[in-house]
N, C-alpha and C. Protein backbone atom coordinates (compact mmCIF):
# COMPACT_ATOMS: atom_id res chain seq x y z
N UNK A 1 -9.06 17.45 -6.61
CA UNK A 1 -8.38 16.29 -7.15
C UNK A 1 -7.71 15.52 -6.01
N UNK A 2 -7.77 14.27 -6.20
CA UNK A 2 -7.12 13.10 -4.95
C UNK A 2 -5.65 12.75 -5.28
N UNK A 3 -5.22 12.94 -4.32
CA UNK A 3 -3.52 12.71 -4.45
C UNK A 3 -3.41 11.34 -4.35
N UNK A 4 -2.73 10.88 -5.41
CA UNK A 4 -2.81 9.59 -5.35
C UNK A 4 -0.73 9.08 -5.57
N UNK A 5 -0.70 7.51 -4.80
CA UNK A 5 0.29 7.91 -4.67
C UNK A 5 1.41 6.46 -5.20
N UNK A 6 2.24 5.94 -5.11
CA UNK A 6 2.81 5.03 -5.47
C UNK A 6 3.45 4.17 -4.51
N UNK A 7 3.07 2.56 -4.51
CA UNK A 7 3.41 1.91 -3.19
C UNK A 7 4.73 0.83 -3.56
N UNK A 8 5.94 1.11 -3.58
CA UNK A 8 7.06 0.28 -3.69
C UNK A 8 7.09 -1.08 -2.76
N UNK A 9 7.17 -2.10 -2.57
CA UNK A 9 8.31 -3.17 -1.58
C UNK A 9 10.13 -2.66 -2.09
N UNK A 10 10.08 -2.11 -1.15
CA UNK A 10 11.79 -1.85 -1.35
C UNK A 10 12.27 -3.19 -1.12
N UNK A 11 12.25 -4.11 -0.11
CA UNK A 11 12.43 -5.15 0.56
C UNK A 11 12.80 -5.84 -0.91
N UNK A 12 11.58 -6.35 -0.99
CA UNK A 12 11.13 -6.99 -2.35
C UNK A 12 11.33 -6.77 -3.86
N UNK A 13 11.46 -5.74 -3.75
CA UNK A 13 11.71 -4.97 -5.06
C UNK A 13 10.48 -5.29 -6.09
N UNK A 14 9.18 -4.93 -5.69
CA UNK A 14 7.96 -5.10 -6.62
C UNK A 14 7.38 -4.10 -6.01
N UNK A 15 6.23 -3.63 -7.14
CA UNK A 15 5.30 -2.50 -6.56
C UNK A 15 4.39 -3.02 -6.07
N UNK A 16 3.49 -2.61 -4.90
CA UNK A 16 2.19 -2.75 -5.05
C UNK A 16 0.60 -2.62 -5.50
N UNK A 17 1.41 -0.86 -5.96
CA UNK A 17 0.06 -0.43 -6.65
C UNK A 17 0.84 0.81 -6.85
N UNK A 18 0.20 0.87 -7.98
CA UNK A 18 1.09 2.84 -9.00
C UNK A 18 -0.30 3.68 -8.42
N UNK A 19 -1.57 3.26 -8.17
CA UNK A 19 -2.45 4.22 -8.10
C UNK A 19 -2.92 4.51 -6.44
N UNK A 20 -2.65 4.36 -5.26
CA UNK A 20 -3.23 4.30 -4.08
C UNK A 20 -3.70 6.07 -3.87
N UNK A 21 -4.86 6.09 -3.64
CA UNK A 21 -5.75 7.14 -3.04
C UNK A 21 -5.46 7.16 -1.44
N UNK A 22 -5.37 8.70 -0.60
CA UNK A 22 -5.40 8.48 0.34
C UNK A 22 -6.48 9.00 1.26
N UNK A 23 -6.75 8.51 1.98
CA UNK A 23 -7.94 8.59 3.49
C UNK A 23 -7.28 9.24 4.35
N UNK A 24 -7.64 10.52 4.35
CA UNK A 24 -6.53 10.85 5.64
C UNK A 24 -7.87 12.00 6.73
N UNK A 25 -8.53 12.76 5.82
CA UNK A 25 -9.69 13.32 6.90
C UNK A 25 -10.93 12.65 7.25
N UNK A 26 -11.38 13.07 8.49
CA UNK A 26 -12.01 11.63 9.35
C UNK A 26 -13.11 11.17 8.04
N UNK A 27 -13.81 12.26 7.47
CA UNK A 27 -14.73 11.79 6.06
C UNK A 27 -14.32 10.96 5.32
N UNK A 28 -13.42 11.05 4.90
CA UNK A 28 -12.36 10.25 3.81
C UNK A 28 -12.38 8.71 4.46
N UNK A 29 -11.63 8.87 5.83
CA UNK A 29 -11.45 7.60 6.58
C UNK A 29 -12.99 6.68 6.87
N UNK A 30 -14.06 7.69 6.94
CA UNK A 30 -15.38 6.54 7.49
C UNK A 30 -15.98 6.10 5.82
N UNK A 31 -15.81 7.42 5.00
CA UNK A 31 -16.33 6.72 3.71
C UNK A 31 -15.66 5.54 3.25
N UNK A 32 -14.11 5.54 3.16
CA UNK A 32 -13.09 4.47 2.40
C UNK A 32 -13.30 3.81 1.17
N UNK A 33 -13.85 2.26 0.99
CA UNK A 33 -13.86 2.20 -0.39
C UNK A 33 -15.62 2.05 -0.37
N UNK A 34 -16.16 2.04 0.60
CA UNK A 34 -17.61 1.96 0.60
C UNK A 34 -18.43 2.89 -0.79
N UNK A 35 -19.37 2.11 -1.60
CA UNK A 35 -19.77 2.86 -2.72
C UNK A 35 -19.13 2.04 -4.34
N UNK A 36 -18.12 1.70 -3.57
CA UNK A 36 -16.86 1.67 -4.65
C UNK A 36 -17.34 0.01 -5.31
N UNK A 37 -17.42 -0.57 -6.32
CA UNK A 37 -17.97 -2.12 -6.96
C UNK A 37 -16.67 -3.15 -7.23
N UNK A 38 -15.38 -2.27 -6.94
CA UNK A 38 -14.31 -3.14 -6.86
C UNK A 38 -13.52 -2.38 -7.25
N UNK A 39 -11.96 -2.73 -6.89
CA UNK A 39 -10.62 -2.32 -7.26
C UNK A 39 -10.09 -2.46 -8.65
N UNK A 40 -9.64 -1.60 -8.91
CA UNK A 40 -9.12 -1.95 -9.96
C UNK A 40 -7.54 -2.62 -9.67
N UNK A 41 -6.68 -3.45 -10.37
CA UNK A 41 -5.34 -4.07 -10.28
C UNK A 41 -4.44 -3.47 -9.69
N UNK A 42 -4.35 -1.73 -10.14
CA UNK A 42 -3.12 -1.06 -9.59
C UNK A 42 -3.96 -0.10 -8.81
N UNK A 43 -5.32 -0.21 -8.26
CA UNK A 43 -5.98 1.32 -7.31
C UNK A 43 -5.68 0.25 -5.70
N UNK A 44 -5.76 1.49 -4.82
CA UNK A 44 -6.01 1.15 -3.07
C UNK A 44 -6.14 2.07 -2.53
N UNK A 45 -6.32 2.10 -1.54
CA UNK A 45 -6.88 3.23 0.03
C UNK A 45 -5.55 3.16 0.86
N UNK A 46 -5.04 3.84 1.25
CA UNK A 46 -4.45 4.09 1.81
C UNK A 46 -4.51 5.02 3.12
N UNK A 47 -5.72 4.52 4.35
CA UNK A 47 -5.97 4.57 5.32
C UNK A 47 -5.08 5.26 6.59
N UNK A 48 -4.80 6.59 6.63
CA UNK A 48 -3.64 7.25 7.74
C UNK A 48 -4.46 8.73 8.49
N UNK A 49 -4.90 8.56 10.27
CA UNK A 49 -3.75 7.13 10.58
C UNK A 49 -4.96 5.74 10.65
N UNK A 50 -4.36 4.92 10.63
CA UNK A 50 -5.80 3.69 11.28
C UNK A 50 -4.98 2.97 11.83
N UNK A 51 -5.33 1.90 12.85
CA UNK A 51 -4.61 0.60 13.72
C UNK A 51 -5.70 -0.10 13.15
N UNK A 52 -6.78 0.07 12.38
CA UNK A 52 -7.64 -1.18 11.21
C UNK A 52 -8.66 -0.79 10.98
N UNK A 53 -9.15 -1.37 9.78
CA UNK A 53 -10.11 -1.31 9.20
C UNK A 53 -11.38 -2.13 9.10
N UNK A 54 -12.18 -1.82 8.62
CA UNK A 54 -13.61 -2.88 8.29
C UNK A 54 -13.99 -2.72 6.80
N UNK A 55 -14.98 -3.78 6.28
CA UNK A 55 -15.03 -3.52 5.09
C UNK A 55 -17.27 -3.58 5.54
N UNK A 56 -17.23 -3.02 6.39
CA UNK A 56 -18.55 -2.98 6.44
C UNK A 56 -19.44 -1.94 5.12
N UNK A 57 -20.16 -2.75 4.24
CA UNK A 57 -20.75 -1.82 3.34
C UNK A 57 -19.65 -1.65 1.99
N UNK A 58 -19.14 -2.51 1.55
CA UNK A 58 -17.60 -2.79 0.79
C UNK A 58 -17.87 -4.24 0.04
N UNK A 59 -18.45 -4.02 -1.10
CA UNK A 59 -19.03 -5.29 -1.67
C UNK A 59 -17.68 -6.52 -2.57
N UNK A 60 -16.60 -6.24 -2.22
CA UNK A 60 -15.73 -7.29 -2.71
C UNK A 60 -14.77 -7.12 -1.31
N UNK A 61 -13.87 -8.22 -1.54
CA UNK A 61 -12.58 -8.85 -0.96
C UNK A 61 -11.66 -7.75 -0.66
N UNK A 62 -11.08 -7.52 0.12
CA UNK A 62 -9.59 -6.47 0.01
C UNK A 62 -8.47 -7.35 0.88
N UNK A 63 -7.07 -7.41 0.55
CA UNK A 63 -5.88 -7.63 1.08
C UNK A 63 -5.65 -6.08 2.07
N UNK A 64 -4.93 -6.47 3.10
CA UNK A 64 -4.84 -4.73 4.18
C UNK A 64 -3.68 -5.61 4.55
N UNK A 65 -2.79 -4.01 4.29
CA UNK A 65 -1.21 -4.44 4.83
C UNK A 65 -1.21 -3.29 5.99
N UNK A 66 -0.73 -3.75 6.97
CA UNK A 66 -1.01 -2.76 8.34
C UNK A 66 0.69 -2.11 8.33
N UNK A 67 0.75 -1.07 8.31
CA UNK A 67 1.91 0.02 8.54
C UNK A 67 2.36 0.84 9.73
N UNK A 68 3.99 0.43 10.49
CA UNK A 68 4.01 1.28 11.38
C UNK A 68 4.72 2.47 10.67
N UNK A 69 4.98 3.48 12.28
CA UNK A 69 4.90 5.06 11.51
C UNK A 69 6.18 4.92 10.08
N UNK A 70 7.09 4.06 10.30
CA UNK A 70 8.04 4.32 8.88
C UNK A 70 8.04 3.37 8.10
N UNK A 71 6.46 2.99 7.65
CA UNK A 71 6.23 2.51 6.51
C UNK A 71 6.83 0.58 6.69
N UNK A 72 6.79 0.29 7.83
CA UNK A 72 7.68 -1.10 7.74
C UNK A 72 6.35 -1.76 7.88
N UNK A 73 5.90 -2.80 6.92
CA UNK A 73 4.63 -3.84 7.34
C UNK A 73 4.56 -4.40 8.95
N UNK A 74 3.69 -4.48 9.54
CA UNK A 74 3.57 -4.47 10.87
C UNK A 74 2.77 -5.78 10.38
N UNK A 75 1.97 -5.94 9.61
CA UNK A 75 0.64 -7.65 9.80
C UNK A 75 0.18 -7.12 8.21
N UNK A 76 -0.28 -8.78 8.39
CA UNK A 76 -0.92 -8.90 6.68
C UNK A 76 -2.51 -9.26 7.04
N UNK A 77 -3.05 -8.74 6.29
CA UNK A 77 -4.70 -9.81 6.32
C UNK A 77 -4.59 -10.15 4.48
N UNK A 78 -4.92 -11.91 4.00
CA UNK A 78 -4.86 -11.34 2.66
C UNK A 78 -6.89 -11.93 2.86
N UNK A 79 -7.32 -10.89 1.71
CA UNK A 79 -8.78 -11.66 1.30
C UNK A 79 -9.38 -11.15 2.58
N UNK A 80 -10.06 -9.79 3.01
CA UNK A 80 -10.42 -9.96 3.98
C UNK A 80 -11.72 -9.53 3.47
N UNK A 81 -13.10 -10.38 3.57
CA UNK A 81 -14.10 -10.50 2.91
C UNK A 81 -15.19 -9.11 3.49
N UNK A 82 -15.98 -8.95 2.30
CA UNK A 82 -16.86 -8.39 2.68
C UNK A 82 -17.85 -7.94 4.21
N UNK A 83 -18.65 -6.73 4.96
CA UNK A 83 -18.92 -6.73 5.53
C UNK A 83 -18.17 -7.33 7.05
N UNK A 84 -16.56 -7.35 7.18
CA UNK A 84 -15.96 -8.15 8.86
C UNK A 84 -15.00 -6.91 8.73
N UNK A 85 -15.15 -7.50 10.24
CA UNK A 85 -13.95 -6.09 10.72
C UNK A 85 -12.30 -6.42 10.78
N UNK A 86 -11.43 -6.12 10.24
CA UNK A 86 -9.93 -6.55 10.53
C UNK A 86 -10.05 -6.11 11.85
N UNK A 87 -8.36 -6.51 12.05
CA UNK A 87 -8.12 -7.08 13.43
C UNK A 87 -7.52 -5.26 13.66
N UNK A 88 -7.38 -5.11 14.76
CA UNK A 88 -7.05 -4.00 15.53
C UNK A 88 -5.53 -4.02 16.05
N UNK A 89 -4.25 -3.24 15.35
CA UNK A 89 -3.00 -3.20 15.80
C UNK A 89 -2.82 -2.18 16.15
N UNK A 90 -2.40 -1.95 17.22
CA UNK A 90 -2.42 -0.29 18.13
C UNK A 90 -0.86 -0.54 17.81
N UNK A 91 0.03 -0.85 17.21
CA UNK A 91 1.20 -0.49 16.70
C UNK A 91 1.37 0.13 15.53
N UNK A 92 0.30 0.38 15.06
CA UNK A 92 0.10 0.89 13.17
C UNK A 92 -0.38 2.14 13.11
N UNK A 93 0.09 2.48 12.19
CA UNK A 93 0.47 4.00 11.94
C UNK A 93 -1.12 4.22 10.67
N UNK A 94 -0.71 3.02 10.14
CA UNK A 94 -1.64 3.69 8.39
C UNK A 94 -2.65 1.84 8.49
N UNK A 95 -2.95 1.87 7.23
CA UNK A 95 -3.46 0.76 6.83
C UNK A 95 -3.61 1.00 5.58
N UNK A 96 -2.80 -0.08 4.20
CA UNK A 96 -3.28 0.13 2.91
C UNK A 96 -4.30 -1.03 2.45
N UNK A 97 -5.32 -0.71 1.87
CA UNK A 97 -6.46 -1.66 1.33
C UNK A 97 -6.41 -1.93 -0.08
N UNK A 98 -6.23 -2.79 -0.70
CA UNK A 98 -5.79 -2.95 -1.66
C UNK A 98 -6.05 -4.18 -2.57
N UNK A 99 -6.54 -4.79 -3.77
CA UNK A 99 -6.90 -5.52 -4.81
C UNK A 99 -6.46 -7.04 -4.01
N UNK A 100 -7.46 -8.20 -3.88
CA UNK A 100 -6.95 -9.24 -3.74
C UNK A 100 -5.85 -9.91 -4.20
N UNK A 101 -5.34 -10.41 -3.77
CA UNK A 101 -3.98 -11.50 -4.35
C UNK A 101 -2.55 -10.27 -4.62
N UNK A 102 -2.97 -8.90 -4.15
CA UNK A 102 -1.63 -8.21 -4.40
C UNK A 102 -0.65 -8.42 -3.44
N UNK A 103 -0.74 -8.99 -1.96
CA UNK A 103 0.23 -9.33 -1.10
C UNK A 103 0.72 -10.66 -1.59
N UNK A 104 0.22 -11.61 -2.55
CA UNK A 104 0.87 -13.04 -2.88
C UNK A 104 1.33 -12.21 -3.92
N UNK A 105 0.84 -11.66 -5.12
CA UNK A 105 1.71 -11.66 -6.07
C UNK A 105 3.04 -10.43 -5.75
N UNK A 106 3.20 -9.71 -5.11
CA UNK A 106 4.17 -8.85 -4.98
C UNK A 106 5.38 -9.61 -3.38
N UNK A 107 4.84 -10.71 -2.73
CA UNK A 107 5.22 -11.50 -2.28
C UNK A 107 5.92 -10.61 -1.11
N UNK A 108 4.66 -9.45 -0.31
CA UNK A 108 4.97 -8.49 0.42
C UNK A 108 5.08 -9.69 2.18
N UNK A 109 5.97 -9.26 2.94
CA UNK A 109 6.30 -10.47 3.93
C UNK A 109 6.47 -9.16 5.21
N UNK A 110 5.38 -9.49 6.25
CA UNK A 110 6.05 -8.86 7.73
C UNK A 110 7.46 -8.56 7.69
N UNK A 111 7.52 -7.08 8.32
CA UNK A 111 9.04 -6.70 8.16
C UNK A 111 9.60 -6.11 7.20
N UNK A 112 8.62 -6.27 5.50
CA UNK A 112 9.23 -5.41 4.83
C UNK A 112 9.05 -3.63 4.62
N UNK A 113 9.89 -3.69 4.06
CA UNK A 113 10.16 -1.85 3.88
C UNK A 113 9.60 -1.83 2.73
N UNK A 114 8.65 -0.63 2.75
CA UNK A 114 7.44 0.27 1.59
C UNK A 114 8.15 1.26 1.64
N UNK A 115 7.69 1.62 0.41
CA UNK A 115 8.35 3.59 0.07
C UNK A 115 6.88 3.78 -0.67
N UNK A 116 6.18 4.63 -0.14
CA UNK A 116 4.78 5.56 -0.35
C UNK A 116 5.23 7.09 -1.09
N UNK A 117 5.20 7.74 -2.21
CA UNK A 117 5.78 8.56 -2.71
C UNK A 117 4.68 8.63 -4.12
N UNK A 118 4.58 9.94 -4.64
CA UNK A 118 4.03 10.55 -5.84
C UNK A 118 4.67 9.51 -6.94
N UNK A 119 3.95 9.57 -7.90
CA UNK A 119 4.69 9.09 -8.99
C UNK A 119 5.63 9.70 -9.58
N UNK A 120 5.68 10.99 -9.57
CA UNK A 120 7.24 11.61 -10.05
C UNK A 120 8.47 11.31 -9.36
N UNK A 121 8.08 11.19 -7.73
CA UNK A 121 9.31 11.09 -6.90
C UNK A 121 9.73 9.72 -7.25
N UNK A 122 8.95 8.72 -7.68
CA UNK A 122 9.15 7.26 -7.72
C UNK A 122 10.21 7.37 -8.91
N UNK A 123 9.55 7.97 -9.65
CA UNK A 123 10.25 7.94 -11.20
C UNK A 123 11.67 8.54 -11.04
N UNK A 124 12.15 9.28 -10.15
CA UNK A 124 13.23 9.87 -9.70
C UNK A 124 13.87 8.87 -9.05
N UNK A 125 13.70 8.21 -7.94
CA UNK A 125 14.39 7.47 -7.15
C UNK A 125 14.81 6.53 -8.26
N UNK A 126 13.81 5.72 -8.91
CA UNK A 126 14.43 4.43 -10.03
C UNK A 126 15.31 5.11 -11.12
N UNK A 127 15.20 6.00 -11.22
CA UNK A 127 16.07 6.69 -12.24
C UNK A 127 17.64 6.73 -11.46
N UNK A 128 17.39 7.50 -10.52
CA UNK A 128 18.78 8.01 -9.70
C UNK A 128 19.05 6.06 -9.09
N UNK A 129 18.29 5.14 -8.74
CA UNK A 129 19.01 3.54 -8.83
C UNK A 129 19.72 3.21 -9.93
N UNK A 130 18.94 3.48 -11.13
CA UNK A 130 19.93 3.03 -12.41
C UNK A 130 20.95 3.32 -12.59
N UNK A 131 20.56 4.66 -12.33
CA UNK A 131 22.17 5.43 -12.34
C UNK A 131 23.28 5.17 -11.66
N UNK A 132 23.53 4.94 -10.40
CA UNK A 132 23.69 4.03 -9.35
C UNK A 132 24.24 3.02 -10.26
N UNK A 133 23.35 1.66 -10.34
CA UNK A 133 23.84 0.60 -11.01
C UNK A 133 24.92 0.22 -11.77
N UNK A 134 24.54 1.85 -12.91
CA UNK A 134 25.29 1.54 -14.03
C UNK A 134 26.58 1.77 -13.51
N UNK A 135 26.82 3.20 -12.77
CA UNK A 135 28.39 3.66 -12.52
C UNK A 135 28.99 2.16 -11.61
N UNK A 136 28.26 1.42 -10.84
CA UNK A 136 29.03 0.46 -10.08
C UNK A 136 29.66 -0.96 -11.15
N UNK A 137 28.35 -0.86 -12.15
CA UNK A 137 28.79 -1.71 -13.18
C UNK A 137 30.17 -1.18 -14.12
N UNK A 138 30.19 -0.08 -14.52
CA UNK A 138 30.98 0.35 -15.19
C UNK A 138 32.24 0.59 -14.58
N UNK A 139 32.49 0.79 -12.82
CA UNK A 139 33.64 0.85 -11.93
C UNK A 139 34.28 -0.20 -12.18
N UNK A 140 33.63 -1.66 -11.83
CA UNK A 140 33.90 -3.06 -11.79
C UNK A 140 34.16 -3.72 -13.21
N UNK A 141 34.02 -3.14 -14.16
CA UNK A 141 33.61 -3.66 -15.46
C UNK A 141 35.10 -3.30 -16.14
């Protein structure tokens, strides 16, 4: 079974994707989404480590948000078409590949902070925020 994992904008406060698969042994990394007929809304690759990717043999579009080692966006490609190679950042730790138009609609910007985590841990952290919230609301209130 593939560990799949959950991609926050802390920055931003939007997700990017509840479902990202990860590439992490060299097989994993040369196969990627090759095979694959398209993304689904909330699936991506999550490429570690890579400084970039290609979509050689990858019959739709992907957005690739390039990651240094603590998860801070390092470069955006959005729409990077079929069969071309992204660009090469020897500052990047990972690379996530991911459904067109998800860097406009989650309005992910160089510089922001990702949190990469299971879906339980996610569900924990927003839980333990609310919680958070409420006691500051209820201090002030």
């Amino acid at each position: 079974m593939q560990r799949r994992f959950c991609v926050f904008n802390r920055t931003r406060e939007s997700f990017l994707s509840l479902s990202v698969t990860v590439a992490d042994t060299h097989f994993s990394r040369l196969k990627g989404l090759v095979g694959r007929l398209r993304l689904k809304s909330d699936e991506g690759l999550w490429v570690v480590p890579s400084q970039g990717v290609h979509t050689l043999g990858v019959l739709f579009s992907v957005d690739l948000v390039y990651l240094d080692s603590n998860c801070r966006v390092a470069h955006l490609v959005e729409s990077l078409g079929s069969f071309r190679i992204g660009p090469i950042r020897p500052s990047c730790a990972s690379v996530l590949e991911l459904p067109p138009r998800t860097i406009y609609s989650s309005q992910t910007q160089v510089g922001d902070q990702l949190v990469i985590c299971s879906s339980e841990e996610m569900e924990g952290r927003l839980k333990g925020a609310q919680e958070t919230a409420a006691a500051t609301k209820a201090a002030s209130g």
